[in-house]
Protein backbone atom coordinates (compact mmCIF):
# COMPACT_ATOMS: atom_id res chain seq x y z
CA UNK A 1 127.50 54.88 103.18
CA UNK A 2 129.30 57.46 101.57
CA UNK A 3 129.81 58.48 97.99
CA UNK A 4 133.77 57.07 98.35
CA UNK A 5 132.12 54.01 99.65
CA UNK A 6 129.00 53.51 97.08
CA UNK A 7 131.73 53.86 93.85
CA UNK A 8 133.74 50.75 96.09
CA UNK A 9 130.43 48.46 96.30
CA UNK A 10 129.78 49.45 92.91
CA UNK A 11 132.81 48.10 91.68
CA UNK A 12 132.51 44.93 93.68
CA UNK A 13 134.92 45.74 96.07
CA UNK A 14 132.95 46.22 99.50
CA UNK A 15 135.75 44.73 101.42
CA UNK A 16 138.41 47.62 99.98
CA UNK A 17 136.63 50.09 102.58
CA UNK A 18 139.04 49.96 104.91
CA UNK A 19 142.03 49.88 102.42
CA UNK A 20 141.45 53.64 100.75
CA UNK A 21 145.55 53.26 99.63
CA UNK A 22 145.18 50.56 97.36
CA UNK A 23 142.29 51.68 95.37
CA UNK A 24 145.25 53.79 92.96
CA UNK A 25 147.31 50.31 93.06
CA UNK A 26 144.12 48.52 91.80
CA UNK A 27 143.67 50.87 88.76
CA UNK A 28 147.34 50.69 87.77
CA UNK A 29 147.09 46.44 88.05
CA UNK A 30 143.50 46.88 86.29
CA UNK A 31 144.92 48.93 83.65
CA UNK A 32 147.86 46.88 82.70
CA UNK A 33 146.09 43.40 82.88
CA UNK A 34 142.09 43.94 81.64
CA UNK A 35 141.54 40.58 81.35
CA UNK A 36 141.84 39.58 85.12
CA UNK A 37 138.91 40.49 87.01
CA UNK A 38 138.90 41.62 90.59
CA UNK A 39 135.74 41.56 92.82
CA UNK A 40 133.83 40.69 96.09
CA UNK A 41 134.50 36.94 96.82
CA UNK A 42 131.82 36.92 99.45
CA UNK A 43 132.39 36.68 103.42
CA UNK A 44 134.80 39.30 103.62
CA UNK A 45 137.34 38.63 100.67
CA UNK A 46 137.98 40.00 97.42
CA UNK A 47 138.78 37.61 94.70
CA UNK A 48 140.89 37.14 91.04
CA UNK A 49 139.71 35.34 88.35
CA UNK A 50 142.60 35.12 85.51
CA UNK A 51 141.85 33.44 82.44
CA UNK A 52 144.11 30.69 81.36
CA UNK A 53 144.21 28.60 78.11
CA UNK A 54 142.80 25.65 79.63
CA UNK A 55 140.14 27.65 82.55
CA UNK A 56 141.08 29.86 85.19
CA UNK A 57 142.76 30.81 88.39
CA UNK A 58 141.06 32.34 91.16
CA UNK A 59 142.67 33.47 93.97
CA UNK A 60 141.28 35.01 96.94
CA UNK A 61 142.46 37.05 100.40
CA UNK A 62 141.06 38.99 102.77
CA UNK A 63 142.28 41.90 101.80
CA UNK A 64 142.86 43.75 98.72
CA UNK A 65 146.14 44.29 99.50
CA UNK A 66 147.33 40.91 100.14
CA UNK A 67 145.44 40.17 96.68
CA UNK A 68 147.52 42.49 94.89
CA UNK A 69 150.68 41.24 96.33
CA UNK A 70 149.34 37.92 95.25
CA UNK A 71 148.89 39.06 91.62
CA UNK A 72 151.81 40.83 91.31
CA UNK A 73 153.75 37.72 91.71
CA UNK A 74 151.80 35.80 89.60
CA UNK A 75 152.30 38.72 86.42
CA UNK A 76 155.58 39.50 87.34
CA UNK A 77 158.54 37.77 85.15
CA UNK A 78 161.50 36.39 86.02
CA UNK A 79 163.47 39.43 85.55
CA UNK A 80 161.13 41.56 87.52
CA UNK A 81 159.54 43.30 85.00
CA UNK A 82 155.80 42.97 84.48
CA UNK A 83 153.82 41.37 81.95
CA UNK A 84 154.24 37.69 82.11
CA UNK A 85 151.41 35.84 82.06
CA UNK A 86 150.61 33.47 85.14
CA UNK A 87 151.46 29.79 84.30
């Protein structure tokens, strides 16, 4: 494995191998929302855990980049600006 992919398995992100593009994405969405965490969900997916009042929502996809497309939605408000929180 190389370095570029020992920093990805380090981070919990295994899976994000093959998506080298999104890794910048990830650090922007990381950056503006610390509190969601983004890992390896096991047999092939990465995974979202956002805390809510009352638990949490996990999502998970296959790839990272359907997972971000997933959590922009979810942190995205109405008027298409970021920083609402999911519901």
């Amino acid at each position: 494995m190389s370095g570029f992919g020992i920093r990805l398995a380090r981070h919990g992100l295994p899976g994000a191998l093959g998506e080298p593009d999104q890794l910048l994405r990830l650090a922007r969405f990381r950056a503006a929302h610390p509190e969601v965490i983004i890992g390896d969900g096991g047999f092939g997916t990465v995974q979202a855990r956002i805390p809510e009042p009352d638990g949490e929502t996990v999502i998970t996809r296959y790839t990272l980049s359907e997972l971000l497309d997933r959590l922009d939605e979810l942190t995205t408000g109405p008027n298409g600006q970021p920083g609402c929180e999911p519901s």
